[in-house]
PDB file of N, CA and C in Angstrom:
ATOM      1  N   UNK A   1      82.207  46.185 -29.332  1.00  0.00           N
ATOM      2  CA  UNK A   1      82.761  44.877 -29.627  1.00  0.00           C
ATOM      3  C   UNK A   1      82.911  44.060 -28.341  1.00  0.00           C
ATOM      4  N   UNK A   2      83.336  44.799 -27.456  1.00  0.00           N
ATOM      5  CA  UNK A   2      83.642  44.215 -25.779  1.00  0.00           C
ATOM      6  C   UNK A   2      82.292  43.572 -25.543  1.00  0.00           C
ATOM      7  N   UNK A   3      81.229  43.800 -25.752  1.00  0.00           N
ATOM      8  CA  UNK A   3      79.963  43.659 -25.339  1.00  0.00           C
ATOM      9  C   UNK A   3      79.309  42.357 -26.207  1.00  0.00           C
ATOM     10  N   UNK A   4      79.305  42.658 -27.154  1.00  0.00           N
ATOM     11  CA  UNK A   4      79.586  41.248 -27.873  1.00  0.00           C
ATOM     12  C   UNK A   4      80.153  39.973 -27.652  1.00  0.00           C
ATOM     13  N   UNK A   5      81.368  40.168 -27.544  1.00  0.00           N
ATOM     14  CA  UNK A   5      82.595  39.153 -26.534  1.00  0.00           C
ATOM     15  C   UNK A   5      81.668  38.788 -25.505  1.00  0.00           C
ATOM     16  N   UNK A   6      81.424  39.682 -24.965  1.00  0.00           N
ATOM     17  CA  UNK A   6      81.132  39.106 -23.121  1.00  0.00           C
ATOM     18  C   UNK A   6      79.489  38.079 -23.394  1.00  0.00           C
ATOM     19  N   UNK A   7      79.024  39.132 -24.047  1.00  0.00           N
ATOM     20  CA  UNK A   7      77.781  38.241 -24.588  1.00  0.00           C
ATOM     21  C   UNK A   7      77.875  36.785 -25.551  1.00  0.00           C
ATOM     22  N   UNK A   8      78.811  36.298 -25.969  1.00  0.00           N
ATOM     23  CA  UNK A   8      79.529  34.881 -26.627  1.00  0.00           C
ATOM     24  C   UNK A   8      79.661  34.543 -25.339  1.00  0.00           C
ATOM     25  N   UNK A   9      80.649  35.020 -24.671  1.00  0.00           N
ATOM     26  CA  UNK A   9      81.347  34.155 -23.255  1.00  0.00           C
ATOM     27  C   UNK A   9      80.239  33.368 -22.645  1.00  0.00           C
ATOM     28  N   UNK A  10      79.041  34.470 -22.604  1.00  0.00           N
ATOM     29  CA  UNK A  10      77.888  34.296 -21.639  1.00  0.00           C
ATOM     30  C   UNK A  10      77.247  33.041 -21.799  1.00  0.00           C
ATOM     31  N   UNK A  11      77.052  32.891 -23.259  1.00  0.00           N
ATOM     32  CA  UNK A  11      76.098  32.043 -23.914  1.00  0.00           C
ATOM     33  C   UNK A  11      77.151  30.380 -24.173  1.00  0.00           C
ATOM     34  N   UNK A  12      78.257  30.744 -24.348  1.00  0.00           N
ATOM     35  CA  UNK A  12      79.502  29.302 -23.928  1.00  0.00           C
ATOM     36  C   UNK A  12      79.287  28.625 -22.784  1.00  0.00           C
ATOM     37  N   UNK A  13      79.098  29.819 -21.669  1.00  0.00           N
ATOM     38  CA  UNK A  13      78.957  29.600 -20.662  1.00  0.00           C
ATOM     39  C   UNK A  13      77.600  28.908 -20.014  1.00  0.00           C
ATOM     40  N   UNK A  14      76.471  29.440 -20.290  1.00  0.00           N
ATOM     41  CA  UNK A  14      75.406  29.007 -20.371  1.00  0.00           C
ATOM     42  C   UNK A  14      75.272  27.641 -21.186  1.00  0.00           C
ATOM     43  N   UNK A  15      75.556  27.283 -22.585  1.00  0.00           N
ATOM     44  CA  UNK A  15      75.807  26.027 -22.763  1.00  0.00           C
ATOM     45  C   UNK A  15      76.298  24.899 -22.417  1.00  0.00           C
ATOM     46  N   UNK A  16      77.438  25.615 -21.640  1.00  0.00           N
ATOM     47  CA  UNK A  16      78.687  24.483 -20.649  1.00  0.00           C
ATOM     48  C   UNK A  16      77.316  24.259 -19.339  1.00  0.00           C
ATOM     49  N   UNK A  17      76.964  25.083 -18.673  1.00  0.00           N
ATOM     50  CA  UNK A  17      75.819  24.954 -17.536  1.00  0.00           C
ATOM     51  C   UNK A  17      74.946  23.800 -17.860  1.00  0.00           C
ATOM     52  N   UNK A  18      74.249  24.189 -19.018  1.00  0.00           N
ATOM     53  CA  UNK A  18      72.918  23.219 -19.627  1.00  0.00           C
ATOM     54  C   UNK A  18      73.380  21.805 -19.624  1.00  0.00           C
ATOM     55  N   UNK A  19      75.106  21.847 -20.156  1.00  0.00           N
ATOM     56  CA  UNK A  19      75.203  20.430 -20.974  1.00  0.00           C
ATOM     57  C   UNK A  19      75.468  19.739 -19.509  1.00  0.00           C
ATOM     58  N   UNK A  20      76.605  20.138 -18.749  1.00  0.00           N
ATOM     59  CA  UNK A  20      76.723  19.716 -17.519  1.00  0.00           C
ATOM     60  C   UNK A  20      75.496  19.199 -16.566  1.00  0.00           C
ATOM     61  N   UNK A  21      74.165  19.980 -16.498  1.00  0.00           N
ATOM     62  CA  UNK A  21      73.347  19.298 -16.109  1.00  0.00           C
ATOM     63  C   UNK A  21      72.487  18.511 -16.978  1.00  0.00           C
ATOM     64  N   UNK A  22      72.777  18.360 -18.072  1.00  0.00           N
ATOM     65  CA  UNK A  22      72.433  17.051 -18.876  1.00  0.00           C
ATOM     66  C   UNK A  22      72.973  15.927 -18.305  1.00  0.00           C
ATOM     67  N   UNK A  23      74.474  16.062 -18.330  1.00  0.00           N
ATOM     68  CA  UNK A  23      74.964  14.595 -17.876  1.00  0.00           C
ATOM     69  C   UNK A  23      74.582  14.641 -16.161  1.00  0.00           C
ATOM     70  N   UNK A  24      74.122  15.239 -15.756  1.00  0.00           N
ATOM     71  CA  UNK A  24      73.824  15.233 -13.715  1.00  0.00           C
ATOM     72  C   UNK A  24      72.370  14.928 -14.286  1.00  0.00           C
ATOM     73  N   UNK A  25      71.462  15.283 -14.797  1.00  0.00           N
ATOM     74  CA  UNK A  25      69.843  15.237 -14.875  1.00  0.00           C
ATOM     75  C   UNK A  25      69.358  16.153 -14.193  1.00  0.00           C
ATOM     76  N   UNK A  26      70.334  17.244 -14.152  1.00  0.00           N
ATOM     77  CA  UNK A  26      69.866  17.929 -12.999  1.00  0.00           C
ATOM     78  C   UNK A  26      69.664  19.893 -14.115  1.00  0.00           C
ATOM     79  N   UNK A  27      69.143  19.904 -15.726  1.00  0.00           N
ATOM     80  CA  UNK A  27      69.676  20.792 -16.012  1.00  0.00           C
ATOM     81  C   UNK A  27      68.733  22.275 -15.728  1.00  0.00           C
ATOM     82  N   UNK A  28      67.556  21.710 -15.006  1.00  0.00           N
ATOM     83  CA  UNK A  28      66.642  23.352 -14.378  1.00  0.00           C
ATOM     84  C   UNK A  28      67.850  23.525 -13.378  1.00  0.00           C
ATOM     85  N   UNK A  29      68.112  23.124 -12.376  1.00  0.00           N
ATOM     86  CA  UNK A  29      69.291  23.533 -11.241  1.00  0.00           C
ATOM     87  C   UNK A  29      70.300  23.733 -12.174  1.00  0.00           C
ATOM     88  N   UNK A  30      71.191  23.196 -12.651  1.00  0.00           N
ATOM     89  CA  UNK A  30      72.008  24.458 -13.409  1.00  0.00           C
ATOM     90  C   UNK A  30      71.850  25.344 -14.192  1.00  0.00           C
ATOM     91  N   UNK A  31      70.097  26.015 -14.661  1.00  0.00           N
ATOM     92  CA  UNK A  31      70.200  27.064 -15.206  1.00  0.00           C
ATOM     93  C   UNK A  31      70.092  27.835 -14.319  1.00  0.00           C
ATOM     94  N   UNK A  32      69.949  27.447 -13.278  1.00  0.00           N
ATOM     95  CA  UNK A  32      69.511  28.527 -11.973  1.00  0.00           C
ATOM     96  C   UNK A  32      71.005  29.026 -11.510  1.00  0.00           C
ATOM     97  N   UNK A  33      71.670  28.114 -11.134  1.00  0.00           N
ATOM     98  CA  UNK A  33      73.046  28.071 -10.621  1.00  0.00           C
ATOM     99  C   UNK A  33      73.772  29.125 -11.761  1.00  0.00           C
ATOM    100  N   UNK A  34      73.420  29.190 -12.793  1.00  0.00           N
ATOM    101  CA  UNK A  34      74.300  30.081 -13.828  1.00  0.00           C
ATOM    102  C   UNK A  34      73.933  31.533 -14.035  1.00  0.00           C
ATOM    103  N   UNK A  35      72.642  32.304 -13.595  1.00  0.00           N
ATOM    104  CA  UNK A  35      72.269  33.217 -13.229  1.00  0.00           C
ATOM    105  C   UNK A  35      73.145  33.784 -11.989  1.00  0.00           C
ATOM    106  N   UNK A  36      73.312  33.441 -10.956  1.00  0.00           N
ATOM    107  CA  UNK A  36      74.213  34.280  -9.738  1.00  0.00           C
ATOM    108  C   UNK A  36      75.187  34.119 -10.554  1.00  0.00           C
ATOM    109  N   UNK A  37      75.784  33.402 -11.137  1.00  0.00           N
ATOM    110  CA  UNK A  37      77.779  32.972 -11.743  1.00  0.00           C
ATOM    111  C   UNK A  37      78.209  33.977 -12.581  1.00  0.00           C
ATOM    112  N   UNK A  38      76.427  34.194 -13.805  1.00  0.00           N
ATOM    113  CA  UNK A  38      76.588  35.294 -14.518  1.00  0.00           C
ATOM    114  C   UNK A  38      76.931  36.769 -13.701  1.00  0.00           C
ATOM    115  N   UNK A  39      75.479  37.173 -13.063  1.00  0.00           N
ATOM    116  CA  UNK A  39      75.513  38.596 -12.432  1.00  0.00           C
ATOM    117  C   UNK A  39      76.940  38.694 -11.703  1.00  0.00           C
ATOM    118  N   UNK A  40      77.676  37.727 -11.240  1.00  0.00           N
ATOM    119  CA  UNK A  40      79.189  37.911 -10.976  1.00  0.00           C
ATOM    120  C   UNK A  40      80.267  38.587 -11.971  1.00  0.00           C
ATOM    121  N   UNK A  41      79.969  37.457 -13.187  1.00  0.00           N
ATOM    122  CA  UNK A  41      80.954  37.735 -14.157  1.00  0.00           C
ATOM    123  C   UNK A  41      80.874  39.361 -14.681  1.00  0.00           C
ATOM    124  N   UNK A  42      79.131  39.607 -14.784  1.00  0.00           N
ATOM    125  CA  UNK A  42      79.100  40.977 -15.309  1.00  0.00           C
ATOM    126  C   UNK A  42      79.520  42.023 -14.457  1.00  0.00           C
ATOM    127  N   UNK A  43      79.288  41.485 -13.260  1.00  0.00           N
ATOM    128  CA  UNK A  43      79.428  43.069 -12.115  1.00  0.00           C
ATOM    129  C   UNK A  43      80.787  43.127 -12.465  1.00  0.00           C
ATOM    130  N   UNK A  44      81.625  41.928 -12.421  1.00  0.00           N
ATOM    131  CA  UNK A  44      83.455  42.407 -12.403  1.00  0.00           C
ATOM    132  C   UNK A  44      83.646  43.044 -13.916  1.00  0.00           C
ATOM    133  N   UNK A  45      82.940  42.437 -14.868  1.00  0.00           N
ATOM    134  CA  UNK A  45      83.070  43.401 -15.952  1.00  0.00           C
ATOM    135  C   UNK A  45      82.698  44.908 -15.879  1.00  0.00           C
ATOM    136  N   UNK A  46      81.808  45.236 -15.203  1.00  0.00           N
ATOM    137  CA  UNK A  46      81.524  46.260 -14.754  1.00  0.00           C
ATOM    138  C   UNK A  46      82.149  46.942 -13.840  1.00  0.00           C
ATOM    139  N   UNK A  47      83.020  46.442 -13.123  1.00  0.00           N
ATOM    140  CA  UNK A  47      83.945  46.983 -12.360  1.00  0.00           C
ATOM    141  C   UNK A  47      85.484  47.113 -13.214  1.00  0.00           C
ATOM    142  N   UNK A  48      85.706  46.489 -13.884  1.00  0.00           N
ATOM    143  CA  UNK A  48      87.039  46.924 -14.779  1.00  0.00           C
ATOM    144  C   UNK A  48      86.734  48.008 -15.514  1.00  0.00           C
ATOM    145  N   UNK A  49      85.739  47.833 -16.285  1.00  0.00           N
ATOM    146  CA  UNK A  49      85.258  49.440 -16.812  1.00  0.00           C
ATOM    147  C   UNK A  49      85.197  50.438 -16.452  1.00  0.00           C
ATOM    148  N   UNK A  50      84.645  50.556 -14.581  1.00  0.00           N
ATOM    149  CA  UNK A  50      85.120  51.671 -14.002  1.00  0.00           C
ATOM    150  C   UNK A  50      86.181  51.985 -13.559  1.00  0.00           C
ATOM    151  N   UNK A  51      87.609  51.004 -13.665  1.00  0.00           N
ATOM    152  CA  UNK A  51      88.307  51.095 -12.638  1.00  0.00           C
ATOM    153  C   UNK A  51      89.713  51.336 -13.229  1.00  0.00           C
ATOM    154  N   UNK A  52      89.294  50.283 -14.607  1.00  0.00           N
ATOM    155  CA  UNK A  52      90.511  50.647 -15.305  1.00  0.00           C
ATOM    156  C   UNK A  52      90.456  51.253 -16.870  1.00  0.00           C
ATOM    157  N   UNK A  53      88.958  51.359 -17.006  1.00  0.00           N
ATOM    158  CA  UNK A  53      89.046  52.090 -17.867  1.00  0.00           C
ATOM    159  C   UNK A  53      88.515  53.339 -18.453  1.00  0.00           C
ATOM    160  N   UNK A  54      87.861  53.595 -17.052  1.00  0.00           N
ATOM    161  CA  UNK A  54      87.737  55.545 -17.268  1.00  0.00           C
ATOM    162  C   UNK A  54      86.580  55.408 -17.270  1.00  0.00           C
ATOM    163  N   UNK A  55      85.244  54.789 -16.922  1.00  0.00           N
ATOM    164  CA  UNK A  55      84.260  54.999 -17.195  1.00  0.00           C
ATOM    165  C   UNK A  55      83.759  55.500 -15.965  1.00  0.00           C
ATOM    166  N   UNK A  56      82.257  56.135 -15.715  1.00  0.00           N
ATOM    167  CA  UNK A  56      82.125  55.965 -14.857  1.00  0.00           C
ATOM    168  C   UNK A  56      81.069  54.976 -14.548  1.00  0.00           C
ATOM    169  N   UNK A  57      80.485  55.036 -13.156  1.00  0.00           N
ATOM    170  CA  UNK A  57      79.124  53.907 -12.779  1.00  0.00           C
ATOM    171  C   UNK A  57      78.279  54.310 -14.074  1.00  0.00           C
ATOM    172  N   UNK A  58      78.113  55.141 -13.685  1.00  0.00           N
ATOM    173  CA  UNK A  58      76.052  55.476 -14.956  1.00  0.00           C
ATOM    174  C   UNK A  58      76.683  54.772 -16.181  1.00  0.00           C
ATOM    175  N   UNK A  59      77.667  55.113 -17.028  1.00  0.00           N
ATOM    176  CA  UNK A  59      77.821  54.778 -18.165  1.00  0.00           C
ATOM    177  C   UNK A  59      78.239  53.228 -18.084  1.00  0.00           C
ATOM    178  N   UNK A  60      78.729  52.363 -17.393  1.00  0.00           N
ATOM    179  CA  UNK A  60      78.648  51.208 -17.256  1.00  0.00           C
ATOM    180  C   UNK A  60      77.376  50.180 -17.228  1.00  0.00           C
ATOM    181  N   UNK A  61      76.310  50.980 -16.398  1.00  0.00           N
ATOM    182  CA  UNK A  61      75.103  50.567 -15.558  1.00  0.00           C
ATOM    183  C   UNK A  61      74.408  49.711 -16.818  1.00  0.00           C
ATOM    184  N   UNK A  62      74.005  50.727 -18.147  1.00  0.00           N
ATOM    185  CA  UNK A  62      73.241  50.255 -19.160  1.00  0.00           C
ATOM    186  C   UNK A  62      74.117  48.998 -19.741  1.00  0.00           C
ATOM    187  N   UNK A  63      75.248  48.989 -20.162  1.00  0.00           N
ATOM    188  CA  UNK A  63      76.133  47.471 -20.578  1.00  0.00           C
ATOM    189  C   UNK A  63      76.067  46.393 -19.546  1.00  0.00           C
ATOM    190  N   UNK A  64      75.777  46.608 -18.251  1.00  0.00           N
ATOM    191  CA  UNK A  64      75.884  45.567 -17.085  1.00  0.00           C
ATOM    192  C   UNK A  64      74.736  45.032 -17.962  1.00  0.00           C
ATOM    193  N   UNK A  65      73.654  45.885 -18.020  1.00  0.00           N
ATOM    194  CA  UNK A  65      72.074  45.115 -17.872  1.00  0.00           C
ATOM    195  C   UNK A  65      72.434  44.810 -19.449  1.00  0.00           C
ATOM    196  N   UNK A  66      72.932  45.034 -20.185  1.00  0.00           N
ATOM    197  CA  UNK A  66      72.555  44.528 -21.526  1.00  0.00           C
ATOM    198  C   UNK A  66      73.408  43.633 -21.885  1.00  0.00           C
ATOM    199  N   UNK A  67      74.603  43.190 -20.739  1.00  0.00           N
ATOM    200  CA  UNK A  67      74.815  41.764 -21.033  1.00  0.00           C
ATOM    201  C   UNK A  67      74.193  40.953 -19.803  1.00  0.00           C
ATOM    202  N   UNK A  68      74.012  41.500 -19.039  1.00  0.00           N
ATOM    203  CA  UNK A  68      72.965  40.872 -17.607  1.00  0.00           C
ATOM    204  C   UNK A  68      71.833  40.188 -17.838  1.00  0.00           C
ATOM    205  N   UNK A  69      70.795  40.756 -18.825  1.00  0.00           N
ATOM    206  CA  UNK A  69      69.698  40.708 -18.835  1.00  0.00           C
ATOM    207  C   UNK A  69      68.711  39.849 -20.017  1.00  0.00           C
ATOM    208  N   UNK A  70      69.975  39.631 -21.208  1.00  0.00           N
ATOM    209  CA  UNK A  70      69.527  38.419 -22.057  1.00  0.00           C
ATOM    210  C   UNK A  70      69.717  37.371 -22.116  1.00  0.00           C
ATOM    211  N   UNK A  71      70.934  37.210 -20.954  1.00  0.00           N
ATOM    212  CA  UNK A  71      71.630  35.666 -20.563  1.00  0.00           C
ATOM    213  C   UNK A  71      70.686  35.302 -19.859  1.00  0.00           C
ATOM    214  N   UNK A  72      70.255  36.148 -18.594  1.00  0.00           N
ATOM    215  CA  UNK A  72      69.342  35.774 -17.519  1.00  0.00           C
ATOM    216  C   UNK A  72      68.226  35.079 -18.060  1.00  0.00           C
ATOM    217  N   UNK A  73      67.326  35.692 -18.953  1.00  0.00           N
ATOM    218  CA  UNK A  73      66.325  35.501 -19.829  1.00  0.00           C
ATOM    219  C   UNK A  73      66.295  34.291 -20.198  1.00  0.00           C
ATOM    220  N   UNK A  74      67.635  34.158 -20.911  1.00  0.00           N
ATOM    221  CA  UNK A  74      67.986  32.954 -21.517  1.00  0.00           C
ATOM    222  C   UNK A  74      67.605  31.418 -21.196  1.00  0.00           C
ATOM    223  N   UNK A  75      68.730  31.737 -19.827  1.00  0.00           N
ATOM    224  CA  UNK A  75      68.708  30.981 -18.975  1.00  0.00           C
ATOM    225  C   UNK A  75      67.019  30.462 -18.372  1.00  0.00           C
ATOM    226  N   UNK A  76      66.441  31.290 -17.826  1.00  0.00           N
ATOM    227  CA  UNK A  76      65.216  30.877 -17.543  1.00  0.00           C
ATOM    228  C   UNK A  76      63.908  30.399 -18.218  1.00  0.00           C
ATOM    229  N   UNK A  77      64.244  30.515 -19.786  1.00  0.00           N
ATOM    230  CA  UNK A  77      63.606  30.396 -20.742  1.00  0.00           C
ATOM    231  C   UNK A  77      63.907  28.607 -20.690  1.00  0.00           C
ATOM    232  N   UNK A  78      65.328  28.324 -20.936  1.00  0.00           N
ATOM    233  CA  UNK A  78      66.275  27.195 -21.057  1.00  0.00           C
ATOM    234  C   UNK A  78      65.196  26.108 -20.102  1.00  0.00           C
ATOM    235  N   UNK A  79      65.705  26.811 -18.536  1.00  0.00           N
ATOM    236  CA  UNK A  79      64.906  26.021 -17.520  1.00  0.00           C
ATOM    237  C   UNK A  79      63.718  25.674 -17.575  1.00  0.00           C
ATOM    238  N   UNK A  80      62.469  26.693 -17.668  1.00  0.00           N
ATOM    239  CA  UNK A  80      61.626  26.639 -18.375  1.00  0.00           C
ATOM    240  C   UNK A  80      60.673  25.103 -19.037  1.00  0.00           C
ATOM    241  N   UNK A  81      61.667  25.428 -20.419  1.00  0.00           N
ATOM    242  CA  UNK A  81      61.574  24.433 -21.484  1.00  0.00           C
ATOM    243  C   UNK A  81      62.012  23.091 -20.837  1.00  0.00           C
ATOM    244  N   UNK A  82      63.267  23.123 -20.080  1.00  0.00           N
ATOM    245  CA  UNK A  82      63.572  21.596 -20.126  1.00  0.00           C
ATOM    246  C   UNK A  82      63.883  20.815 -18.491  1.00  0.00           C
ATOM    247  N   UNK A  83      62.405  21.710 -17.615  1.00  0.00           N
ATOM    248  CA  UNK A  83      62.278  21.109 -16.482  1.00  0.00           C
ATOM    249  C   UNK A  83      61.535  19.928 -16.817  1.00  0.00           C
TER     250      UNK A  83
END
C-alpha cells in the first residue's frame, strides 16, 4: 500500500512540475528538474525503511526502483512529448 502512496505522491508531484512549467514555458526543464527531486524523495523513502523500519538495503533496493523508475520514465516521456 506504502508503494502505491508514494507512487500517487510521485505522479501529484510530477503534475505540479509539468503545470508549473506550463505557466514558465519552460515545461521540458521541469521534467528534467523533477527526476533528481524524485530520486531524492525515493532514496529518503528508502532510507526510513531501513532505518526505522526493519528492513534491510536488498529488500528496500527493488521498491526504490519500482517507485524510481516509472516516474522517471514518466517524466521523460512527458518531456519528450511536449518539448
Amino acid at each position: 500500500m506504502h508503494t502505491l502512496i508514494m507512487l500517487g505522491s510521485g505522479a501529484i508531484l510530477l503534475a505540479l512540475c509539468l503545470l508549473l512549467g506550463y505557466w514558465r514555458n519552460a515545461v521540458a526543464l521541469t521534467a528534467l528538474w523533477f527526476i533528481p527531486v524524485w530520486f531524492i524523495v525515493a532514496a529518503v523513502n528508502m532510507w526510513v525503511g531501513v532505518t526505522k523500519a526493519g528492513y534491510s538495503v536488498m529488500q528496500e533496493v527493488p521498491f526504490f526502483l519500482l517507485v524510481f523508475i516509472p516516474l522517471t520514465l514518466l517524466a521523460l516521456i512527458a518531456r519528450h512529448m511536449l518539448k
